[in-house]
Protein backbone atom coordinates (compact mmCIF):
# COMPACT_ATOMS: atom_id res chain seq x y z
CA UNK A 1 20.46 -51.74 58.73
CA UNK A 2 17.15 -50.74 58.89
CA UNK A 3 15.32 -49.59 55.35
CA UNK A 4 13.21 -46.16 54.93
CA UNK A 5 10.35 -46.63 52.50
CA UNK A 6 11.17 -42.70 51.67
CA UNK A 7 15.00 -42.88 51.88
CA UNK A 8 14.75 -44.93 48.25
CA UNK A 9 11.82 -42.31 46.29
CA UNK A 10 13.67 -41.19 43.20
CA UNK A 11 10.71 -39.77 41.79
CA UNK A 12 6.64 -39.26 42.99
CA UNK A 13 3.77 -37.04 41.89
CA UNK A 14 0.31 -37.76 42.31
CA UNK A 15 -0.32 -40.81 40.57
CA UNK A 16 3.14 -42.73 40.66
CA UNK A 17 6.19 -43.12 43.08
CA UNK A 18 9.64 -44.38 41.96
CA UNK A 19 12.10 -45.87 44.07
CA UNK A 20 15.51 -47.32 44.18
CA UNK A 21 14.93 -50.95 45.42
CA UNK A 22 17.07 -52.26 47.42
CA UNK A 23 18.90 -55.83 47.17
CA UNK A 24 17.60 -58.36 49.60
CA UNK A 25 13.92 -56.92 49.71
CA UNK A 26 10.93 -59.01 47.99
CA UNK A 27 8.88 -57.16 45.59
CA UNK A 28 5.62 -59.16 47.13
CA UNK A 29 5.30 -60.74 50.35
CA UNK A 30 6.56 -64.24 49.42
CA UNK A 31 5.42 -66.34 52.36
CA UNK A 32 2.94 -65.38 55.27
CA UNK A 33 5.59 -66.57 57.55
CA UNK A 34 8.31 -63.74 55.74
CA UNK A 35 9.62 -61.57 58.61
CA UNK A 36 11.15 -59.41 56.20
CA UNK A 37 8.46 -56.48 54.80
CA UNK A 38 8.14 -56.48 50.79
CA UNK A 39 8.16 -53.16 49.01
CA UNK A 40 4.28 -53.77 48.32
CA UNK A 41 3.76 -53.41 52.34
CA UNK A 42 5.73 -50.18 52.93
CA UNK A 43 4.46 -49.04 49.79
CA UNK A 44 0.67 -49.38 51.22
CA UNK A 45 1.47 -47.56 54.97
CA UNK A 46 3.74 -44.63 52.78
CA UNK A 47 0.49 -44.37 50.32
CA UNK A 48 -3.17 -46.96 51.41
CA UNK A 49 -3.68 -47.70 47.43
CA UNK A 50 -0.41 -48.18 46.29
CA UNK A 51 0.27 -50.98 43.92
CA UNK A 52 3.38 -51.81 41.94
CA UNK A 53 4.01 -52.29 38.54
CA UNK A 54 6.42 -54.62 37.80
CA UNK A 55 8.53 -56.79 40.19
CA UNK A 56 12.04 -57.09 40.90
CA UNK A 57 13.57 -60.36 42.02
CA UNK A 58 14.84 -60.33 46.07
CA UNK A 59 18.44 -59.53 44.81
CA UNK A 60 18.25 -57.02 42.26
CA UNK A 61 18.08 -53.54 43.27
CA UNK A 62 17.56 -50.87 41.17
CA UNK A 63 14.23 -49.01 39.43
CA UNK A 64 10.74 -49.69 40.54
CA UNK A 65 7.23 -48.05 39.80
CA UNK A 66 4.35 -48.04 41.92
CA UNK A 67 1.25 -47.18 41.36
CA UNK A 68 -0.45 -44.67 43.91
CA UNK A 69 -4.05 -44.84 43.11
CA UNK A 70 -5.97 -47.69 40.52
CA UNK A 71 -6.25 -45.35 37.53
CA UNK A 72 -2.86 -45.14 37.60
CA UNK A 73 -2.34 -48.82 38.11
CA UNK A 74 -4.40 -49.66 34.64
CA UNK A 75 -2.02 -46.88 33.28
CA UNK A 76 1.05 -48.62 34.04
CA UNK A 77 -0.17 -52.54 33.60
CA UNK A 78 -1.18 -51.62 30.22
CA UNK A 79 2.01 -50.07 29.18
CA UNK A 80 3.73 -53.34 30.57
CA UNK A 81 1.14 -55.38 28.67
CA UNK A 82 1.99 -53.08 25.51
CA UNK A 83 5.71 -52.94 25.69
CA UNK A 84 5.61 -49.35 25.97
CA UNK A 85 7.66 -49.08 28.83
CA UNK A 86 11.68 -49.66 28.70
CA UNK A 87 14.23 -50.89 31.39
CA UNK A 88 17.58 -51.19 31.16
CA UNK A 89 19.69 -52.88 33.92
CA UNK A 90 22.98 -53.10 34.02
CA UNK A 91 25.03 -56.17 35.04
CA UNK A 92 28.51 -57.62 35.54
CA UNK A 93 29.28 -60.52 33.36
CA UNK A 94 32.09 -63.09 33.43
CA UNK A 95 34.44 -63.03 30.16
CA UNK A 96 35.36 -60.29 28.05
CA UNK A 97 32.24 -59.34 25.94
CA UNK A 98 31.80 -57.48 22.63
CA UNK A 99 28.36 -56.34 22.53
CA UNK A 100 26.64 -53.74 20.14
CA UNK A 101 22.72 -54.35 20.38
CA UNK A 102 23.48 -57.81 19.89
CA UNK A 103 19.37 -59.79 20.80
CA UNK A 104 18.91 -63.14 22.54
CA UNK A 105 15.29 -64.42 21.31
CA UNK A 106 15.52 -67.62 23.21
CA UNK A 107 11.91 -69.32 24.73
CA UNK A 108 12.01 -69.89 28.22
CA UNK A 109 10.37 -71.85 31.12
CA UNK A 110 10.11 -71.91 34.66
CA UNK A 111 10.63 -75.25 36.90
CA UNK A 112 9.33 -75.97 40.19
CA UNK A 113 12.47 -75.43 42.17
CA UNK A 114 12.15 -71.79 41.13
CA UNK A 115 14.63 -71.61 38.56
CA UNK A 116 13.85 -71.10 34.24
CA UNK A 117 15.23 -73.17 31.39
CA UNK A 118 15.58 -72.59 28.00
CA UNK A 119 12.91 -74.77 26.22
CA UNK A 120 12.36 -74.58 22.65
CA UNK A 121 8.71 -76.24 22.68
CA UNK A 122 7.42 -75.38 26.19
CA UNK A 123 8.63 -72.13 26.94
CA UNK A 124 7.31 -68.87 26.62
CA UNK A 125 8.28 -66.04 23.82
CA UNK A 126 11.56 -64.16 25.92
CA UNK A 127 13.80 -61.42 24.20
CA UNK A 128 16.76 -59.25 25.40
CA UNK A 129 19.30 -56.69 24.13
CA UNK A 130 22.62 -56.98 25.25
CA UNK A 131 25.05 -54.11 24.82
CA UNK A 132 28.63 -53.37 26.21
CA UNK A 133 29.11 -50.66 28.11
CA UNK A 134 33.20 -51.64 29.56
CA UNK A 135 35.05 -54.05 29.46
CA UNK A 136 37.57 -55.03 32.42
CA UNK A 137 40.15 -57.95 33.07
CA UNK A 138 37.66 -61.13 32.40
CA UNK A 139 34.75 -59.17 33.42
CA UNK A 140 32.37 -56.82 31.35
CA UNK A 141 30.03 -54.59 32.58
CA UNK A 142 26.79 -55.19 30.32
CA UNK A 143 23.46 -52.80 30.18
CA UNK A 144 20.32 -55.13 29.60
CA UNK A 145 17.01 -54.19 27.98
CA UNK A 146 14.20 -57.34 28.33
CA UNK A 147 11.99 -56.87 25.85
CA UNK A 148 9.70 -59.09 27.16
CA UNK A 149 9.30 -59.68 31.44
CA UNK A 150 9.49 -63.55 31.85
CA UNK A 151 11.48 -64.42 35.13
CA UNK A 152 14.60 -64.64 35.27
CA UNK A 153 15.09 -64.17 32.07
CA UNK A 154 18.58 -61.65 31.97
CA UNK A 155 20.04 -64.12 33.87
CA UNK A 156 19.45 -67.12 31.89
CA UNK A 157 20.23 -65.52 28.98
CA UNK A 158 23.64 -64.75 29.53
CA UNK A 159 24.11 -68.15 30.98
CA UNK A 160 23.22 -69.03 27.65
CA UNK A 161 26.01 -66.60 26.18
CA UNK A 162 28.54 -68.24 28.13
CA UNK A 163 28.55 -65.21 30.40
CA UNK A 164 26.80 -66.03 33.67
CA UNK A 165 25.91 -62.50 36.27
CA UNK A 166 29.23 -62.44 38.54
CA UNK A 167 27.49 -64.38 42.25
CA UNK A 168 24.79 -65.75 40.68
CA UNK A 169 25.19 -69.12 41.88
CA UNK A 170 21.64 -70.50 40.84
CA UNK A 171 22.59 -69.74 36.85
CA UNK A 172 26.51 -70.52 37.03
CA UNK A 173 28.02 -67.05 37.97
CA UNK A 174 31.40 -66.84 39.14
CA UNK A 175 32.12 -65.11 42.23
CA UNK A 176 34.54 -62.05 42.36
CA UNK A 177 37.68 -62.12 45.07
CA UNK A 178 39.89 -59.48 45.45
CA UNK A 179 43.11 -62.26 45.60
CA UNK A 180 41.77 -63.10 41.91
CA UNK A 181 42.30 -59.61 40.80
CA UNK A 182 45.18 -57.64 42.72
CA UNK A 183 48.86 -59.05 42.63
CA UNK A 184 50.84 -59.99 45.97
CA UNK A 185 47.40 -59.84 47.84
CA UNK A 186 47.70 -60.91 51.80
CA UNK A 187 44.70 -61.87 53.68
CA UNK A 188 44.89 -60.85 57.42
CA UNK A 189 45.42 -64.04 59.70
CA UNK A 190 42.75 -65.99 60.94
CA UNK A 191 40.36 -64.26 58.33
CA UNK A 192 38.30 -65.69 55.60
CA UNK A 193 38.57 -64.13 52.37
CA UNK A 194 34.80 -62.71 50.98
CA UNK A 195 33.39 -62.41 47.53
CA UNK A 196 33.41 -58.34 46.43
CA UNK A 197 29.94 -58.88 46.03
CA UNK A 198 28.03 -60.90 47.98
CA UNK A 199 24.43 -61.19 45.71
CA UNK A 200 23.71 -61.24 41.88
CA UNK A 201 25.61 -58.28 40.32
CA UNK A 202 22.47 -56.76 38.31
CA UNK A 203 21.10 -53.52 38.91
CA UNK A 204 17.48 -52.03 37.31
CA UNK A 205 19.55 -48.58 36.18
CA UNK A 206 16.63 -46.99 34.60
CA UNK A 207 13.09 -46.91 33.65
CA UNK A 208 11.33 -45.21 31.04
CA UNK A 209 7.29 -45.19 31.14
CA UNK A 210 4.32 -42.16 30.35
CA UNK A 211 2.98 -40.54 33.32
CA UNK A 212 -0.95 -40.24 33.05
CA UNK A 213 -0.70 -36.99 30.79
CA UNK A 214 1.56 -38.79 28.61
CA UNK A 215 4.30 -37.04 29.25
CA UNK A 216 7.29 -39.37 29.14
CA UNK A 217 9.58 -39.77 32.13
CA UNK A 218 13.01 -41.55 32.72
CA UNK A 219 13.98 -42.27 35.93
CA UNK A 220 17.69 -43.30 36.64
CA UNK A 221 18.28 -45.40 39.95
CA UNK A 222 21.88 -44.93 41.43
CA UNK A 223 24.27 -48.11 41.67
CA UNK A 224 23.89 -49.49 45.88
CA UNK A 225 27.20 -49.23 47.50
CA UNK A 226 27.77 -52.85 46.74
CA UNK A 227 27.45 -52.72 42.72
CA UNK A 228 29.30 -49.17 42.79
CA UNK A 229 32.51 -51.05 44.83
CA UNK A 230 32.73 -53.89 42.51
CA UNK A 231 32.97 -51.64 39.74
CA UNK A 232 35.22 -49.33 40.83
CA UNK A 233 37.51 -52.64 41.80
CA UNK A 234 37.20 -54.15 38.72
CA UNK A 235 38.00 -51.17 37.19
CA UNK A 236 41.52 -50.26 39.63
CA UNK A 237 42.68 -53.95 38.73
CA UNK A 238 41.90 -53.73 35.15
């Protein structure tokens, strides 16, 4: 499947753009050898100055701001810097969690092999809200707001609550099959059974940040067919 730079705008005026990322598309262009275009590349042919202000890891889809000209860059990095923007993702946990703006203010820092630990005298300042939003059969759907931006840092913190990100393999997630969850399931012959979600189950749902007349805006991204599915199953086998 090909991707369309414009199929993904959820919102754009002048000075900003927002799109729905989607999974399995860098933010930045990784490696010079990446085959794969990064949002930051379509970004530039769709609008020559664009920059964007945050990043998204490969997997996660979701809500993503880009700057279309380098006043409105400053305007968004400072808000970042400032912690006057908010983001709330959404994400499918294992276990059955009880949430009500419960915070994880846990320090963390990143390794060489591109994963993050939790380190209590290296690690840098990391804070997140956790919230329930349903709970299912041994799974919860969870919304997400990182107070701060370190990397990885949702997804090491509900490692750290004993509720890994359903297929996220690198932090401990659990993947989801459909035998697990529906009774007197048969798998065709000569078939191998797939996970109901094949990447990290955590989606950037919205974004909230001042457009340069300070007007606030909140832009709500969609759940990608492949988030959307496993909730709906989870939900049907709940």
């Amino acid at each position: 499947m090909k991707y369309k730079f414009t199929d993904s705008i959820l919102f754009e005026d002048a000075d900003f753009i927002v799109i729905n990322k989607p999974s399995g598309i860098s933010t930045l262009d990784e490696r010079k050898d990446d085959l794969a275009p990064a949002i930051l590349r379509l970004a530039k042919e769709y609008s020559s100055d664009a920059q964007v202000g945050h990043r998204l890891d490969k997997e996660t889809s979701g809500a993503l701001v880009i700057a279309k000209n380098p006043e409105a860059y400053r305007h968004i990095s400072m808000q970042f810097e400032h912690r006057e923007t908010a983001k709330r993702y959404h994400a499918v946990v294992e276990g059955m969690q009880d949430w009500d703006g419960f915070l994880v203010n846990l320090p963390i820092l990143p390794l060489k092999d591109g994963k993050v630990v939790i380190d209590r005298a290296k690690g840098k300042h990391a804070e997140t809200w956790f919230r329930t939003l349903k709970v299912f059969r041994g799974y919860t759907l969870v919304e997400c707001m990182p107070i701060t931006g370190r990397m990885h840092q949702i997804r090491i913190h509900l490692t750290c609550l004993k509720a890994p990100i359903v297929s996220d393999a690198m932090y401990g997630g659990p993947e989801i099959y459909l035998s697990d969850l529906k009774r007197n399931f048969h798998l065709k012959k000569d078939t191998e059974e797939l996970p109901v979600m094949r990447r990290v189950a955590l989606h950037a749902h919205s974004l909230s940040f001042n457009l340069m007349n300070g007007d606030p805006i909140t832009v709500e991204a969609p759940y990608p067919k492949d988030f959307n599915v496993l909730v709906k199953t989870l939900e049907k086998y709940s």
